[in-house]
N, C-alpha and C. Protein backbone atom coordinates (compact mmCIF):
# COMPACT_ATOMS: atom_id res chain seq x y z
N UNK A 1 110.73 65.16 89.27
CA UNK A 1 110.63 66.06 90.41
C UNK A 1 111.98 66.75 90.60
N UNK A 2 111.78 68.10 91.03
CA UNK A 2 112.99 68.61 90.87
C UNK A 2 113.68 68.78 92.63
N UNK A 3 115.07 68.57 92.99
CA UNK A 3 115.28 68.55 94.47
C UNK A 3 116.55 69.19 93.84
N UNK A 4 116.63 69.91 94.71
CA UNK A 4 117.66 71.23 94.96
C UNK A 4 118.62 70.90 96.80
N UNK A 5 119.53 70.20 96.56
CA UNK A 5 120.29 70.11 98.09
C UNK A 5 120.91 71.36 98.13
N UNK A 6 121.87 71.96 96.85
CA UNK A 6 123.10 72.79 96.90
C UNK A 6 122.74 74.18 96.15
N UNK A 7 122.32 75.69 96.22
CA UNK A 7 121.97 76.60 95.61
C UNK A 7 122.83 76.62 94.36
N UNK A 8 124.20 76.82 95.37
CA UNK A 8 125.00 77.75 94.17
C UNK A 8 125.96 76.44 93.85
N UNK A 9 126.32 76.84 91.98
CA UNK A 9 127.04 75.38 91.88
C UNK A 9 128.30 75.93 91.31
N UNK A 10 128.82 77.57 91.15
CA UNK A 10 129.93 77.89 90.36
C UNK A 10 130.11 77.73 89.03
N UNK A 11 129.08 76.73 88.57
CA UNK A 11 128.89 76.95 86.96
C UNK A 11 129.18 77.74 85.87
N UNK A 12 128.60 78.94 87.10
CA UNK A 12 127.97 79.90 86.02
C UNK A 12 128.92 81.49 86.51
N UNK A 13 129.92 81.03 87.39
CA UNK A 13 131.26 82.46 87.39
C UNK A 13 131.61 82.70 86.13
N UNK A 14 131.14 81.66 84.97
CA UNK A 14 132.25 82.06 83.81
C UNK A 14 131.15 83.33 83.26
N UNK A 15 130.06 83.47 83.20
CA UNK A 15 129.50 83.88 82.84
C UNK A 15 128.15 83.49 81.50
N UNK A 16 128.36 81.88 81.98
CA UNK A 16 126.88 80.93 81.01
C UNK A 16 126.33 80.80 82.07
N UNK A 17 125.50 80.43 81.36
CA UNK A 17 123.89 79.48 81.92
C UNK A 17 123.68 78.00 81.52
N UNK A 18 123.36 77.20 82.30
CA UNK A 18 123.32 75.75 81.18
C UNK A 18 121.20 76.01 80.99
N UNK A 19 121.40 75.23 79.89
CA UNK A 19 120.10 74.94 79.42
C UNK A 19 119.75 73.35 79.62
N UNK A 20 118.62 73.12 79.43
CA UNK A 20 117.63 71.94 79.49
C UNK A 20 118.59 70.60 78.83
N UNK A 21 119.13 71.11 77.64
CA UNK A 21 119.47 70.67 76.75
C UNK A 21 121.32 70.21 77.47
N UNK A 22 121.69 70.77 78.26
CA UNK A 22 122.93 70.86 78.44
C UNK A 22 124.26 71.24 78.24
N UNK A 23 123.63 72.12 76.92
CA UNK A 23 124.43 73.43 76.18
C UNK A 23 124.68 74.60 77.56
N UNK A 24 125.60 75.47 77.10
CA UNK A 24 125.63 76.84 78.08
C UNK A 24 125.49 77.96 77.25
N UNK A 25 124.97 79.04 77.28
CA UNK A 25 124.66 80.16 76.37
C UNK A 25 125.00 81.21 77.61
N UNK A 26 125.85 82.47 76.95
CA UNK A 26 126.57 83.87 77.74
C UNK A 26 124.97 83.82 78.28
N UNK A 27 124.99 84.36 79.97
CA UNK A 27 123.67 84.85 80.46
C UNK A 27 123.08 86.05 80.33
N UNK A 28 123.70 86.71 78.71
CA UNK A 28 123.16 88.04 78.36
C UNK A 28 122.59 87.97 76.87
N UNK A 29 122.45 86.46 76.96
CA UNK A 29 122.16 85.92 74.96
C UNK A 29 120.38 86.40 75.30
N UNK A 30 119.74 86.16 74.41
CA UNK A 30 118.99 86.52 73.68
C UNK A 30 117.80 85.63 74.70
N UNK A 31 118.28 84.61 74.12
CA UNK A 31 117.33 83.02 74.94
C UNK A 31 117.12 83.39 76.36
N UNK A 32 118.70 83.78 77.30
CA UNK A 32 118.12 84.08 78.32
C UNK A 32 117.63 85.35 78.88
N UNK A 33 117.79 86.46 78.48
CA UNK A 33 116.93 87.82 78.36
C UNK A 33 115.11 87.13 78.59
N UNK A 34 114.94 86.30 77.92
CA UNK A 34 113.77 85.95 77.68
C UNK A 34 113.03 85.24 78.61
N UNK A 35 113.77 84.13 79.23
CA UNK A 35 114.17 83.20 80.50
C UNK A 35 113.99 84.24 81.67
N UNK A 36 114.45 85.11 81.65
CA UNK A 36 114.51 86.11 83.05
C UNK A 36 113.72 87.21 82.82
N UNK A 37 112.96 87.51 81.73
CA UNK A 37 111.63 88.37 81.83
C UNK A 37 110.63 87.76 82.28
N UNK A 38 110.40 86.54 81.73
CA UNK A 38 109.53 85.54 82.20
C UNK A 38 109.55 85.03 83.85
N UNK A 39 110.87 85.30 84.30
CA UNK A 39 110.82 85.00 85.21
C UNK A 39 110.10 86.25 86.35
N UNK A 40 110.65 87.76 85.45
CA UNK A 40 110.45 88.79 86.52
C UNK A 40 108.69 89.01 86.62
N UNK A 41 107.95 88.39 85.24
CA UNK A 41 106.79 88.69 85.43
C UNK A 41 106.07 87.46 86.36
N UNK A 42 106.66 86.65 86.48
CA UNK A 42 106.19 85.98 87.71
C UNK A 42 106.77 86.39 89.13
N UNK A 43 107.54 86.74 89.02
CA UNK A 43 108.08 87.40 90.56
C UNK A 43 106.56 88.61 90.98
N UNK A 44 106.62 89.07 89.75
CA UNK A 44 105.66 90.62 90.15
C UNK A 44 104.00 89.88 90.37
N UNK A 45 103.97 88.94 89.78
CA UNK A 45 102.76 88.24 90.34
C UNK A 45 102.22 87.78 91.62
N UNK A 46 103.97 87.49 92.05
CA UNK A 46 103.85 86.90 93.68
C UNK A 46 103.60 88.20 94.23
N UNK A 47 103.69 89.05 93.70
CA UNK A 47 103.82 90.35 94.73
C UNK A 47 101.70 90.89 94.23
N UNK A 48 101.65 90.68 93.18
CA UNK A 48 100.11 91.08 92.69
C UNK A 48 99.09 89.90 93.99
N UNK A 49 99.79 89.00 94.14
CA UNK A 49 98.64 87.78 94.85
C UNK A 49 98.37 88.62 96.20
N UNK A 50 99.24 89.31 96.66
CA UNK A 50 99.62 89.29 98.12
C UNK A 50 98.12 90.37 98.38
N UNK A 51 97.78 91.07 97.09
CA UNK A 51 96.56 92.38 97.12
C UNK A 51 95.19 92.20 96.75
N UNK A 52 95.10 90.31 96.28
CA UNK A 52 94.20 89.91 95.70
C UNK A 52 93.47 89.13 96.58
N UNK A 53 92.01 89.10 96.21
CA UNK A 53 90.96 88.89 98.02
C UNK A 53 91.13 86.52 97.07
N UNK A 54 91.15 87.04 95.54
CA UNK A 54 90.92 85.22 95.56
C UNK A 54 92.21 85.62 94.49
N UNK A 55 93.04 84.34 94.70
CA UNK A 55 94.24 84.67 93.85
C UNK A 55 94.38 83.12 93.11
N UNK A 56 93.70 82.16 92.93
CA UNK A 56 93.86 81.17 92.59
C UNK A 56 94.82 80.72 91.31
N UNK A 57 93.96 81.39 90.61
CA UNK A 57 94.29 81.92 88.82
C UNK A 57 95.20 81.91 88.38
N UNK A 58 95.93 83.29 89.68
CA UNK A 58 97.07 83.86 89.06
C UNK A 58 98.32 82.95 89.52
N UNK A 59 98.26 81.84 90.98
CA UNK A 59 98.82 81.18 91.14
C UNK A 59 98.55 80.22 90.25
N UNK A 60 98.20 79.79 89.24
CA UNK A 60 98.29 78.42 88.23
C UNK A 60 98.52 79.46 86.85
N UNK A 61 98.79 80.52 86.96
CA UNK A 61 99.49 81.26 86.15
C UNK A 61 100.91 81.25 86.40
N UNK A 62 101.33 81.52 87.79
CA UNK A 62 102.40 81.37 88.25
C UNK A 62 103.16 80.14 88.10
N UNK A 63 102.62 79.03 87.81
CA UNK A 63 103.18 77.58 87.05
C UNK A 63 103.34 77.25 85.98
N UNK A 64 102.51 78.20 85.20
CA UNK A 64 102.79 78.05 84.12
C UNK A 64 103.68 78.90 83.51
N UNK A 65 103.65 79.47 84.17
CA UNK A 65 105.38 80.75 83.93
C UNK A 65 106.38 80.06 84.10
N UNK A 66 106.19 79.20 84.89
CA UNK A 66 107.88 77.95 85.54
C UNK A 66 107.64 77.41 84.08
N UNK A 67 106.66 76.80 83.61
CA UNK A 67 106.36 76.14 82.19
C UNK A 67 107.28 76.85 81.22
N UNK A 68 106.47 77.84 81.21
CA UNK A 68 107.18 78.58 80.38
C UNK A 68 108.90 79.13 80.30
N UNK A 69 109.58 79.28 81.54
CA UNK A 69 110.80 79.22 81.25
C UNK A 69 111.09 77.65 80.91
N UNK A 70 110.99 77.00 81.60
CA UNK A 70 111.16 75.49 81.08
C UNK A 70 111.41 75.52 79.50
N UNK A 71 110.43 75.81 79.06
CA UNK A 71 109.90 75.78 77.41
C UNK A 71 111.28 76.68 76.49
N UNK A 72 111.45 77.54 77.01
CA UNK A 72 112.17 78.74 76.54
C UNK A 72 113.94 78.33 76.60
N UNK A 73 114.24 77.94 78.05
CA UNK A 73 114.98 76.99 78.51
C UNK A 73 115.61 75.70 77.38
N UNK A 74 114.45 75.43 76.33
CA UNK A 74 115.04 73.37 76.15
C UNK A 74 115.03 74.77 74.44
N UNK A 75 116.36 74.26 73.94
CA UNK A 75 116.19 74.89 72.23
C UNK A 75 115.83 74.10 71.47
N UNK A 76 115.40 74.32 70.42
CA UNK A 76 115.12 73.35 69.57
C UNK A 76 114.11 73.83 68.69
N UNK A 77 113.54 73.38 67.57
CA UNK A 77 112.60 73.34 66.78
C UNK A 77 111.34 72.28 66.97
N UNK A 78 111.48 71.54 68.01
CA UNK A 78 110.62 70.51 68.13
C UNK A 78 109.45 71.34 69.34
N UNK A 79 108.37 71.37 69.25
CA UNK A 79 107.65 71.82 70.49
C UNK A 79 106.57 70.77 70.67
N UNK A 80 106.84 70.03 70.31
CA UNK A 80 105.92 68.90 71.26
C UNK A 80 106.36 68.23 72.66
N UNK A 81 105.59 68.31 73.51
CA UNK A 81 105.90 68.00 75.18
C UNK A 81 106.04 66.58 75.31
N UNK A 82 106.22 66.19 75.97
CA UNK A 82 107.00 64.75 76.30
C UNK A 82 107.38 64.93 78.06
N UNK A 83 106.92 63.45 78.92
CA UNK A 83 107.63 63.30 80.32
C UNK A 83 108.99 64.40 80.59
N UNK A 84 109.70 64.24 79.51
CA UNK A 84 110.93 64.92 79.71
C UNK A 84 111.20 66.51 79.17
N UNK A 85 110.06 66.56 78.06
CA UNK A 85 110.58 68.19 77.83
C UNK A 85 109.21 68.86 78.32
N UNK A 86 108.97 70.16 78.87
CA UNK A 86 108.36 71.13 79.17
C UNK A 86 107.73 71.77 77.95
N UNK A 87 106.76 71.83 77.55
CA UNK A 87 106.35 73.02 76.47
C UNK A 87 105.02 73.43 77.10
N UNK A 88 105.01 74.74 76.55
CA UNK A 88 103.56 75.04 76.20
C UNK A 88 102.37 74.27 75.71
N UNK A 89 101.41 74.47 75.70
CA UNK A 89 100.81 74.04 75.15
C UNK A 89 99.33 74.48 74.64
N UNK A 90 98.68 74.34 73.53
CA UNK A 90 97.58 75.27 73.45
C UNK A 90 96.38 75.58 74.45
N UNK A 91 96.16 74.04 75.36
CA UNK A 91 95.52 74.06 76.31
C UNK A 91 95.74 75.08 77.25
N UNK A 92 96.66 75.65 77.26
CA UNK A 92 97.01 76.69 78.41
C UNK A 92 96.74 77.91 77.92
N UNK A 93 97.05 78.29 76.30
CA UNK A 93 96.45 79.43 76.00
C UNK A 93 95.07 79.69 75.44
N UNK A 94 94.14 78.17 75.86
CA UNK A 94 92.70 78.23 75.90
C UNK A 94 92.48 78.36 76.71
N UNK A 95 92.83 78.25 78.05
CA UNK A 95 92.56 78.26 79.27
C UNK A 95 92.28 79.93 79.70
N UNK A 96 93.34 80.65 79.13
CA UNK A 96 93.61 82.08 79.71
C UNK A 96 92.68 82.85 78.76
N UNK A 97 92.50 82.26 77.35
CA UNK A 97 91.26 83.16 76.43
C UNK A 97 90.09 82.82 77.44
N UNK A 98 89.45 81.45 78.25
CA UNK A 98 88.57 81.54 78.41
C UNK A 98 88.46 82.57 79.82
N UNK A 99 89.34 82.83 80.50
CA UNK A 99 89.47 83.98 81.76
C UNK A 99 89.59 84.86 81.31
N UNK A 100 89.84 85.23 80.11
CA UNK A 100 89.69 86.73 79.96
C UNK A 100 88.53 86.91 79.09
N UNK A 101 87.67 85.88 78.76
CA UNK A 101 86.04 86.08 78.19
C UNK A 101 85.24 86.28 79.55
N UNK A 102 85.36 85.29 80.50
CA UNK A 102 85.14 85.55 81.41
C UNK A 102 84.82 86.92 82.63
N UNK A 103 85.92 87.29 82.57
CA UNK A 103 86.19 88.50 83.43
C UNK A 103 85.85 89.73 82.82
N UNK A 104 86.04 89.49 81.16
CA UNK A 104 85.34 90.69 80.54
C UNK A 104 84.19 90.88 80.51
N UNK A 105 83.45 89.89 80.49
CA UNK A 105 82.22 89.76 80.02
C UNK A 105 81.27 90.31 81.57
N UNK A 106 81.91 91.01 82.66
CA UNK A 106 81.28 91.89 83.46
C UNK A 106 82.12 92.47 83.80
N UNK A 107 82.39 93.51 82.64
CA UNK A 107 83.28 94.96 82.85
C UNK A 107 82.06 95.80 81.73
N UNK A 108 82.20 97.55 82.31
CA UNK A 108 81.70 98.04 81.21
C UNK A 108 82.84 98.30 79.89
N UNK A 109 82.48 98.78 79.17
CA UNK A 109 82.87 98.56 77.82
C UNK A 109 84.31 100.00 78.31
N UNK A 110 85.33 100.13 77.92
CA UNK A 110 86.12 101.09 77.66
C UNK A 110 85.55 102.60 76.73
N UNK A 111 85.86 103.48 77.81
CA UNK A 111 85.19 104.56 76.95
C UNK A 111 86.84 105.54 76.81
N UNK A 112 87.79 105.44 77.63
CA UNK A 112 89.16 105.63 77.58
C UNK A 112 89.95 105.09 77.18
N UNK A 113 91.46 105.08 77.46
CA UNK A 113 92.77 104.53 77.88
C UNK A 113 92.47 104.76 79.54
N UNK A 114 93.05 103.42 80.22
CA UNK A 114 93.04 103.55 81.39
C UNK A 114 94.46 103.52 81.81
N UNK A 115 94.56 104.86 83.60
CA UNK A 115 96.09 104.74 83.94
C UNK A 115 95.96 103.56 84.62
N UNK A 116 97.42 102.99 84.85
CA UNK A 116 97.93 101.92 85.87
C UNK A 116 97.27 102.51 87.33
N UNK A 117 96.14 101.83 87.91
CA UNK A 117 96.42 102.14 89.39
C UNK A 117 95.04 101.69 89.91
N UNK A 118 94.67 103.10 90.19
CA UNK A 118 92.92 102.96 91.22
C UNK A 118 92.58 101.84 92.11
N UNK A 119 93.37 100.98 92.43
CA UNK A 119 93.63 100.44 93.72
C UNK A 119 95.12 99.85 94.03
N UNK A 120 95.24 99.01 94.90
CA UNK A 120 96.70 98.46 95.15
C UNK A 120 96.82 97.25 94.04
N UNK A 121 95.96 96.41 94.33
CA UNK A 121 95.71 95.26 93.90
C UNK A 121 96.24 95.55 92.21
N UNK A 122 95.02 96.65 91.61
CA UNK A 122 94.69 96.98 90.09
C UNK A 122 96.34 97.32 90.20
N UNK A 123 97.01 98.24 90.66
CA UNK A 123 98.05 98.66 90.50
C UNK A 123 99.37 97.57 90.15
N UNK A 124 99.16 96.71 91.14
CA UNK A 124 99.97 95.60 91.12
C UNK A 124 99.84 94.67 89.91
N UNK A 125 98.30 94.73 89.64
CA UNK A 125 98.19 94.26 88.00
C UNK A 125 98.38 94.69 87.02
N UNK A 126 98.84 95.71 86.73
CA UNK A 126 99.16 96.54 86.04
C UNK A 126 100.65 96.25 85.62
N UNK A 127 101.36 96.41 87.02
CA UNK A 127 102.69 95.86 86.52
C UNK A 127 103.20 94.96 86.26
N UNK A 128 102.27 93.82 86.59
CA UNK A 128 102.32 92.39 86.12
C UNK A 128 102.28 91.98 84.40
N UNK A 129 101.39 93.03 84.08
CA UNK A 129 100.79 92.82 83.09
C UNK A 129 101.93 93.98 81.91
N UNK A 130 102.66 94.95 82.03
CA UNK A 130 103.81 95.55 81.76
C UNK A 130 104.88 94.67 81.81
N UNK A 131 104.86 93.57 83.19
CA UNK A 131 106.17 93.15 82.97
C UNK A 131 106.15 91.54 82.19
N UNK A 132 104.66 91.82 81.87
CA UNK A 132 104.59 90.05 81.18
C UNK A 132 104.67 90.79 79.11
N UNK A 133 104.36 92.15 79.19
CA UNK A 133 104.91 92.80 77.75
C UNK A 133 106.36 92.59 77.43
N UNK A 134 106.60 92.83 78.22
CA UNK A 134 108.34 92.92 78.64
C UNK A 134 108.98 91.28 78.22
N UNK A 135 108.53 90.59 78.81
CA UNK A 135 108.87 88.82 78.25
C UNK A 135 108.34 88.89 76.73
N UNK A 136 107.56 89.02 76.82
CA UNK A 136 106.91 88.83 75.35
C UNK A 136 107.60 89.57 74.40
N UNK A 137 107.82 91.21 74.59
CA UNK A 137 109.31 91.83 73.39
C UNK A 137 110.63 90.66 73.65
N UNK A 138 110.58 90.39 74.66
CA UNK A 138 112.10 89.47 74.59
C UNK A 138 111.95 88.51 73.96
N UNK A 139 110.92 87.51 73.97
CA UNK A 139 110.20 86.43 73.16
C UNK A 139 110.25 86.50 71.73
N UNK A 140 110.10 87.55 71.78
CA UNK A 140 110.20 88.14 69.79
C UNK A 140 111.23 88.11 69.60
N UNK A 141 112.28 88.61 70.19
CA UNK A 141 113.75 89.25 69.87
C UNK A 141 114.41 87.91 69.68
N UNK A 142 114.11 87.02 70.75
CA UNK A 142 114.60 85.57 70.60
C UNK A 142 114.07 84.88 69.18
N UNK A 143 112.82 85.43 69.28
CA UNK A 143 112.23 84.36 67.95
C UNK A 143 112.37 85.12 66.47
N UNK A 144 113.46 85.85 66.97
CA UNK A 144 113.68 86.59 65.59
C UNK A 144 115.44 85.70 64.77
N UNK A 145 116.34 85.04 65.94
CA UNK A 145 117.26 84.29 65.69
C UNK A 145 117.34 82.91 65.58
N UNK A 146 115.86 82.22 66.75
CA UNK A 146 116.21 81.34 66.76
C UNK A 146 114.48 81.01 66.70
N UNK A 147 114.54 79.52 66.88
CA UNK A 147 112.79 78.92 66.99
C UNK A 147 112.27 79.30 68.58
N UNK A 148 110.89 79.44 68.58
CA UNK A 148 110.31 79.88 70.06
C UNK A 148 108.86 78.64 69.39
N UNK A 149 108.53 78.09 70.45
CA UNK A 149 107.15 77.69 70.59
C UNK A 149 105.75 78.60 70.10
N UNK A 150 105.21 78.35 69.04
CA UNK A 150 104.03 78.93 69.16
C UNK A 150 103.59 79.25 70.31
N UNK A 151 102.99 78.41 70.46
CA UNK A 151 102.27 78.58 71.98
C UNK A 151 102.59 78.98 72.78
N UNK A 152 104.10 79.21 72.99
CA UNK A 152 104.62 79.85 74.32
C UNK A 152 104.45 81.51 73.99
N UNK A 153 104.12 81.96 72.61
CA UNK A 153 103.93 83.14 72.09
C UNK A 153 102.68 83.44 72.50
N UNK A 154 102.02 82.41 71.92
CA UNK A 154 100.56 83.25 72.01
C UNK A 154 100.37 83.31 73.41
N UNK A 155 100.88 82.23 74.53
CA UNK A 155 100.18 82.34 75.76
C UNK A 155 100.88 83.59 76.68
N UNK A 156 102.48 83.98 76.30
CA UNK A 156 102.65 85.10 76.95
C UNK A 156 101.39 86.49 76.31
N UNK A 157 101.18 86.57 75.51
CA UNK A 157 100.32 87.73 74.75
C UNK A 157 98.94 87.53 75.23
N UNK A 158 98.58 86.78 75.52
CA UNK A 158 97.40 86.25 76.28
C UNK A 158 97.31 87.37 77.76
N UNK A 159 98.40 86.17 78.54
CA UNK A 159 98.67 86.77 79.41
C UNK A 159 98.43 87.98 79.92
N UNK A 160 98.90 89.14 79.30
CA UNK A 160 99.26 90.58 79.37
C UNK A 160 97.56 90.82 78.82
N UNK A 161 96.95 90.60 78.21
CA UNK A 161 95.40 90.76 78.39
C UNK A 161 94.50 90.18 79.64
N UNK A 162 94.84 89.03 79.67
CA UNK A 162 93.73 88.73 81.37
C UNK A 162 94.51 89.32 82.09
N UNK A 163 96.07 90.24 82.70
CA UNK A 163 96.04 90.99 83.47
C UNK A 163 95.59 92.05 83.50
N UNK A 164 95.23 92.50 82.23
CA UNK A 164 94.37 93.87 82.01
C UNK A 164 93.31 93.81 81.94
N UNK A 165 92.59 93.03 82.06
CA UNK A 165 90.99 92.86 82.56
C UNK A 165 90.84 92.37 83.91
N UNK A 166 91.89 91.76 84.41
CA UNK A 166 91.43 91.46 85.58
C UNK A 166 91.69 92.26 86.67
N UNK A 167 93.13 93.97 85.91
CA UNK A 167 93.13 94.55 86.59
C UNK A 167 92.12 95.87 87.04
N UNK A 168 91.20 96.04 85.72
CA UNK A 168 89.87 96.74 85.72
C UNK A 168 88.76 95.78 86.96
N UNK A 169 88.79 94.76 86.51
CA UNK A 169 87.96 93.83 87.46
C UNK A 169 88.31 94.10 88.92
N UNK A 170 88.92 94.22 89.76
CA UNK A 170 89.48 94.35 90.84
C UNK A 170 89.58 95.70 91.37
N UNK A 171 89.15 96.93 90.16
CA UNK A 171 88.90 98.11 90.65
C UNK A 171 87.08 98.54 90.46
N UNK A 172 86.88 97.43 91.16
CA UNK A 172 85.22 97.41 90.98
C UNK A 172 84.57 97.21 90.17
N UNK A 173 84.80 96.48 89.06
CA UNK A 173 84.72 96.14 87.54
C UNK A 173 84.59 97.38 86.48
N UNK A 174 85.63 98.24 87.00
CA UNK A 174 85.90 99.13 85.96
C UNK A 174 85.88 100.55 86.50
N UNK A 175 84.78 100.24 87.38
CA UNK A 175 84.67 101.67 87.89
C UNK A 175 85.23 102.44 88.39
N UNK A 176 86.14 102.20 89.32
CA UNK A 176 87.60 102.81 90.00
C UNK A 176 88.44 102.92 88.90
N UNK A 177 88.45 102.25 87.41
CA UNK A 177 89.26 102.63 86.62
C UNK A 177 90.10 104.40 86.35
N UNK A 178 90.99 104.53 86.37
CA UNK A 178 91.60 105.93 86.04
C UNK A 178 91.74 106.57 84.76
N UNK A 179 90.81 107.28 84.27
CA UNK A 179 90.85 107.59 82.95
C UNK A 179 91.52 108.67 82.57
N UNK A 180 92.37 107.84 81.43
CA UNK A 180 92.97 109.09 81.04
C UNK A 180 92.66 110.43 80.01
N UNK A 181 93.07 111.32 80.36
CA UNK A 181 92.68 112.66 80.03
C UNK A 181 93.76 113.12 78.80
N UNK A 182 93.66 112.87 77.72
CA UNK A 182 94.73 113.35 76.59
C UNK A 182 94.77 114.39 76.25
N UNK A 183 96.29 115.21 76.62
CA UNK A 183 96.59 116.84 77.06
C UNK A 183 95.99 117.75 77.82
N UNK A 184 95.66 116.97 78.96
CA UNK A 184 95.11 117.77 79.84
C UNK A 184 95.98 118.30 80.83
N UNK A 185 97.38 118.24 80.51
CA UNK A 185 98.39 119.22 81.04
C UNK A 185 99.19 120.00 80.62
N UNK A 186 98.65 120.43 79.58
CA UNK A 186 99.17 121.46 78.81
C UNK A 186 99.24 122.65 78.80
């Protein structure tokens, strides 16, 4: 369990971060770029719940994003979970294939590209779902130097799909969708 008495600990004036592991890495390395996308696409979630009539989902999405920095957080080549280390795990990115079979499976079919918007809610999913792309390029960039979790791969990429169905879903299952019009301002 984690208990927090003291915010700030001065650690980190030098300009590291400590990790899981108890290493410190500059807070502009690679690892944590990745750590703090992950983090911003859960921030934008808290802000997506606030427009959503049932938000359950996206709050046990929102834990598993803590998961997921956790995961991102401990280095290593080992990704098996343990009491003590945090990982991903495939269960979680079965979990989110089966919500986005789900939620698709009463949408009509795409006859466009759809814009970001046609309600607040859709809108807010939208950027959730942009800013969970956003972790996921950082995810790569990391897993281009060092080891990343499968699973913490596939489940951010996941991700960024059940927000895009669930942000069609929420604009009346599709219908409020905003279609886009290619060169129609020309």
């Amino acid at each position: 369990m984690v208990r927090l008495t003291k915010i700030y600990t001065r650690t980190g004036d030098d300009g590291t971060t400590g990790l899981v592991d108890g290493s410190r890495l500059p807070k502009h390395s690679a690892r944590l770029e990745a750590v703090g996308a992950v983090d911003e696409a859960n921030s934008v979630l808290g802000w997506a719940v606030l427009a959503l009539e049932e938000a359950d989902a996206i709050v046990r999405i929102q834990n598993d994003l803590f998961d997921l920095g956790a995961d991102l957080a401990t280095p290593g080549d080992d990704f098996a979970p343990s009491d003590m280390v945090l990982r991903i795990v495939s269960t979680q990115v079965d979990w989110l294939e089966n919500q986005i079979d789900a939620v698709n499976e009463n949408l009509e079919p795409l006859r466009s590209f759809i814009l970001p918007g046609g309600s607040e809610a859709s809108a807010r999913l939208h950027l959730a779902r942009a800013q969970a792309r956003r972790a996921e390029r950082a995810m790569t960039a990391l897993a281009a130097e060092s080891p990343v979790n499968p699973a913490a791969l596939a489940y951010v990429n996941r991700l960024s799909d059940y927000l895009f169905v669930l942000a069609r879903a929420v604009n009346s299952g599709g219908a409020g969708d905003v279609l886009w019009k290619p060169g129609a301002n020309r």
